[in-house]
C-alpha atoms as a PDB file:
ATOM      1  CA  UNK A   1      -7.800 -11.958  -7.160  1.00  0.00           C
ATOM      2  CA  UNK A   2      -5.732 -15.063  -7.736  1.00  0.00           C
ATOM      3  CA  UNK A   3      -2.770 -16.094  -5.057  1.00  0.00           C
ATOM      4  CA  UNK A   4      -0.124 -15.464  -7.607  1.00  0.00           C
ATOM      5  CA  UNK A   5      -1.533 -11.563  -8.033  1.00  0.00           C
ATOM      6  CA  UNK A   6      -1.287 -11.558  -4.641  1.00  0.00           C
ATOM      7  CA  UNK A   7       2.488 -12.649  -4.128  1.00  0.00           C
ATOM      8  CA  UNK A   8       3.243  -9.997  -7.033  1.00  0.00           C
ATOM      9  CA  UNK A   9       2.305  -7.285  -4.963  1.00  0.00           C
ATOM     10  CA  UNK A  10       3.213  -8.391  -1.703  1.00  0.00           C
ATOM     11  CA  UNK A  11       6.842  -8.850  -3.352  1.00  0.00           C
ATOM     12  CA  UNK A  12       6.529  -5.644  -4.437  1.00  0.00           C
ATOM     13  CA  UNK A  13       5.923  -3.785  -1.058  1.00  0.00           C
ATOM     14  CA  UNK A  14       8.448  -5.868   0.625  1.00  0.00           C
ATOM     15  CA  UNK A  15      11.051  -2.956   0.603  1.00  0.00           C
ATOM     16  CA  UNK A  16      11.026  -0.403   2.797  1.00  0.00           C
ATOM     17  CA  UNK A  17      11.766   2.565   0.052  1.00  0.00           C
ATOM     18  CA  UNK A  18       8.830   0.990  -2.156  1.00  0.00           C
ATOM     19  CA  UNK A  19       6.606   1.038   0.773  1.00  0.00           C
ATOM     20  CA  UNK A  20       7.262   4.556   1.730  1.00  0.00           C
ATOM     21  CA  UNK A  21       6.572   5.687  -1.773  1.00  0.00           C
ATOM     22  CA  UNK A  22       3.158   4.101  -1.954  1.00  0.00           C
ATOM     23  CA  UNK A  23       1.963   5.468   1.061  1.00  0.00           C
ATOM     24  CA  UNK A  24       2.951   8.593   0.488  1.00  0.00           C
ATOM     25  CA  UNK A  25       0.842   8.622  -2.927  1.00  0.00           C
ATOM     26  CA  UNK A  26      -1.966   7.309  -0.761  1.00  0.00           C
ATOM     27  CA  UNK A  27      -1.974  10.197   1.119  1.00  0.00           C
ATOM     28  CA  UNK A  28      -1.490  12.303  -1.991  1.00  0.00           C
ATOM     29  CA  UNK A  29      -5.143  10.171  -3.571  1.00  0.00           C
ATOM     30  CA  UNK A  30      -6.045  10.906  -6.816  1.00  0.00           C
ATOM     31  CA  UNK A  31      -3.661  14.573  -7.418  1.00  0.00           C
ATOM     32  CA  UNK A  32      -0.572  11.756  -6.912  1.00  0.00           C
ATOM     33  CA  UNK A  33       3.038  13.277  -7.191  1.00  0.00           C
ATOM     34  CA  UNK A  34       4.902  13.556 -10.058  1.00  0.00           C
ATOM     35  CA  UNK A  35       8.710  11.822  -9.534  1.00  0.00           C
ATOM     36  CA  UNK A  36      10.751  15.242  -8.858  1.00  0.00           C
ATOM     37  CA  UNK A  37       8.232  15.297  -6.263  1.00  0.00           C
ATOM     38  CA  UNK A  38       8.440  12.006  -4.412  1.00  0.00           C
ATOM     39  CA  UNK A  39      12.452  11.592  -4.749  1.00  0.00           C
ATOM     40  CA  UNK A  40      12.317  15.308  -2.726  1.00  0.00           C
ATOM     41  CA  UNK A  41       9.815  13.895  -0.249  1.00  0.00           C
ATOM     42  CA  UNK A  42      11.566  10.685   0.383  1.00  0.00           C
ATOM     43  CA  UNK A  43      15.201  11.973  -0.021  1.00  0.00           C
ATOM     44  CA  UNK A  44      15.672   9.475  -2.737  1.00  0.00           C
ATOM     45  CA  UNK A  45      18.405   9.892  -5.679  1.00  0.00           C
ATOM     46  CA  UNK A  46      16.153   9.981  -8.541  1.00  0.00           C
ATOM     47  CA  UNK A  47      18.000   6.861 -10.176  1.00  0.00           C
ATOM     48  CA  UNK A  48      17.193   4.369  -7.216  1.00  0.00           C
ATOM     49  CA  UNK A  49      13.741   6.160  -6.701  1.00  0.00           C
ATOM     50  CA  UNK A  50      13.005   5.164 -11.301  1.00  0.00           C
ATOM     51  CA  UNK A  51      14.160   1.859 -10.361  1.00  0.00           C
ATOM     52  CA  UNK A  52      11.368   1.632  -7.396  1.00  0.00           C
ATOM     53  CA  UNK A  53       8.456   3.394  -9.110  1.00  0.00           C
ATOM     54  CA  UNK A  54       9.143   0.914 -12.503  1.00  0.00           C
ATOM     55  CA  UNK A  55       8.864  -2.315 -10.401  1.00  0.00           C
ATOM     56  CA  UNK A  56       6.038  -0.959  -8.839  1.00  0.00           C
ATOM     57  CA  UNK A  57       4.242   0.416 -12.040  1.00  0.00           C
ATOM     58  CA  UNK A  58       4.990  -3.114 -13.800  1.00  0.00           C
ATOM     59  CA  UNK A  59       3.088  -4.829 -10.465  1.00  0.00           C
ATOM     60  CA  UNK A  60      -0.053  -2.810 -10.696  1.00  0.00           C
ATOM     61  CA  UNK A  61       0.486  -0.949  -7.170  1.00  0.00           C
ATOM     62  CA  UNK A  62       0.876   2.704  -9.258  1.00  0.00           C
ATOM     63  CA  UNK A  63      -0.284   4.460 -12.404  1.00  0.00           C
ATOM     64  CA  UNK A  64       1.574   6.494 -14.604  1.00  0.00           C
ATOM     65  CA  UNK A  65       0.282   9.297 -16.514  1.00  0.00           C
ATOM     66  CA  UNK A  66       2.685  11.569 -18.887  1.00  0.00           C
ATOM     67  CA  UNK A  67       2.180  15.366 -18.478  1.00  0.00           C
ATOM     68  CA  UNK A  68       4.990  17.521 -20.478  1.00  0.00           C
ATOM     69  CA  UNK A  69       8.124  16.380 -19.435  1.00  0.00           C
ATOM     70  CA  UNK A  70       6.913  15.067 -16.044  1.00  0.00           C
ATOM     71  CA  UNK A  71       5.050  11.867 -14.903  1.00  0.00           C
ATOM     72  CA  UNK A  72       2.743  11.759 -12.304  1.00  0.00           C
ATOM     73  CA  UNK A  73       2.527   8.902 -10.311  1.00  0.00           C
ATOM     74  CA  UNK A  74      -0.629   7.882  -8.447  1.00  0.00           C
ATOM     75  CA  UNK A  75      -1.436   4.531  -6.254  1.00  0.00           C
ATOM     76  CA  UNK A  76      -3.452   1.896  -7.558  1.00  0.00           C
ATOM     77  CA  UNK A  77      -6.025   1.990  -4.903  1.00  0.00           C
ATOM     78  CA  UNK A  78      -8.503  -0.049  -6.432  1.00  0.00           C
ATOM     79  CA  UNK A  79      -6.130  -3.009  -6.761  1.00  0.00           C
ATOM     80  CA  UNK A  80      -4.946  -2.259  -2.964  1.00  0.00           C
ATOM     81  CA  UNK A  81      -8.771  -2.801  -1.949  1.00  0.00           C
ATOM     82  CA  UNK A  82      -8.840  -5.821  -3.821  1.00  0.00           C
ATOM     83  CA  UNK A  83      -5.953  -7.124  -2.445  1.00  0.00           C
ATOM     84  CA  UNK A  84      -7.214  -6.383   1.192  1.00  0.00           C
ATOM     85  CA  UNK A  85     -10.643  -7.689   0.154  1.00  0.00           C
ATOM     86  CA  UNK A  86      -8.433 -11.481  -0.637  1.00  0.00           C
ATOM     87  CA  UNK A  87      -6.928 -11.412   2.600  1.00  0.00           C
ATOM     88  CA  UNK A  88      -9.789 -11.110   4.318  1.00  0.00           C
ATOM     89  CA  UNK A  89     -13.098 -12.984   2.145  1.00  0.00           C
ATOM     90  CA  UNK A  90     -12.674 -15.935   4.375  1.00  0.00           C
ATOM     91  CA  UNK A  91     -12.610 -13.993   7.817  1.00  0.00           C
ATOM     92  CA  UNK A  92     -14.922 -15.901  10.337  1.00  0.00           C
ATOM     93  CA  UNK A  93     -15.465 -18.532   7.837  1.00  0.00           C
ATOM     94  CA  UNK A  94     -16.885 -16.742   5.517  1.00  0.00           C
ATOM     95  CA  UNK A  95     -18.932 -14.364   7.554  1.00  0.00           C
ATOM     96  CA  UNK A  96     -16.674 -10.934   7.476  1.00  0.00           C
ATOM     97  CA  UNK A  97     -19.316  -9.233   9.357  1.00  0.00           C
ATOM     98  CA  UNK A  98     -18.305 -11.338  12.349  1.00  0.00           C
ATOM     99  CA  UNK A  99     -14.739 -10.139  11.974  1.00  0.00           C
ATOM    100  CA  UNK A 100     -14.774  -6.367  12.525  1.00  0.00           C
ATOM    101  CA  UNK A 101     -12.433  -5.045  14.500  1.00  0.00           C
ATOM    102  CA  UNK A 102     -12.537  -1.380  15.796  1.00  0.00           C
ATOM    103  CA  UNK A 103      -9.063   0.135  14.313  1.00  0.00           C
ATOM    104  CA  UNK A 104      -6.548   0.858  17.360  1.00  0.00           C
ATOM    105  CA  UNK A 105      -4.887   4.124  17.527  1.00  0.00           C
ATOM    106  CA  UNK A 106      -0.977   3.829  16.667  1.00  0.00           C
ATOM    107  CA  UNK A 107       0.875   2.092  19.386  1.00  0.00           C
ATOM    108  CA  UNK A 108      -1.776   1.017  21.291  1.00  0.00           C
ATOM    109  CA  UNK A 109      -1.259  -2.742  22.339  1.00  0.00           C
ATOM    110  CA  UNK A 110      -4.199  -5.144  21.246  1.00  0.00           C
ATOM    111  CA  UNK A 111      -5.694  -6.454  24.260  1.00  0.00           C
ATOM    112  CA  UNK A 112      -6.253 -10.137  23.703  1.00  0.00           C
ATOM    113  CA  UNK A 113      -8.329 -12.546  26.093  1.00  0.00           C
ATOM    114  CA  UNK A 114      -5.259 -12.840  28.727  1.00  0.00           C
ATOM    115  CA  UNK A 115      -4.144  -8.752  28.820  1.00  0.00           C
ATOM    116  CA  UNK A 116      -8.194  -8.058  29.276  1.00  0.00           C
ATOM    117  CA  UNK A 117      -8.264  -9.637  32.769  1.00  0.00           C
ATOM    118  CA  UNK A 118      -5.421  -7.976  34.095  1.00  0.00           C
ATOM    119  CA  UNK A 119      -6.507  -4.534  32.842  1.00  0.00           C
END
């Protein structure tokens, strides 16, 4: 992935409706959600929620597949690993193996060299 791909879809998940609508089509994997769907899930008018899902389908993050009358929406989950694979193929110079860090439960603190003592 090239840095410029990279600022396209950061830009693109830098809103708070656009990142609640990908992750709730993560969650949804490869069925996805057709738009009725998401604007109901999200409490989104569907106007501001065609505006979201076209940046977003013009950046790569979602596909779009016509069925009838509806589209179904899915995330681009490939891409996603890619762009987690960029961020991190120089971890530990070079040596991601080094790097792996156990996932923390949500709203755990990360205990860092100075919090370990005092635990």
């Amino acid at each position: 992935m090239r840095k410029i791909s990279a600022v396209t879809l950061f830009e693109s998940l830098a809103s708070g409706v656009r990142l609640d609508i990908y992750r709730l089509l993560v969650r949804k994997g490869l069925e996805g959600r057709v738009a009725g769907d998401i604007a109901a899930a999200l409490d989104l008018p569907p106007t501001n929620l065609s505006f979201h899902l076209k940046a977003m389908t013009q950046a790569g993050l979602l596909t779009v597949e016509q069925e009838g009358r509806f589209q179904r929406y899915r995330a681009n989950l490939a891409l996603m690993q890619d762009l987690i694979a960029y961020l991190t193929e120089e971890c530990c110079a070079g040596n991601p193996e080094q790097c792996a860090v156990p996932r923390r439960a949500k709203g755990t603190v990360p205990r860092t060299p100075s919090t370990a003592k005092t635990a």
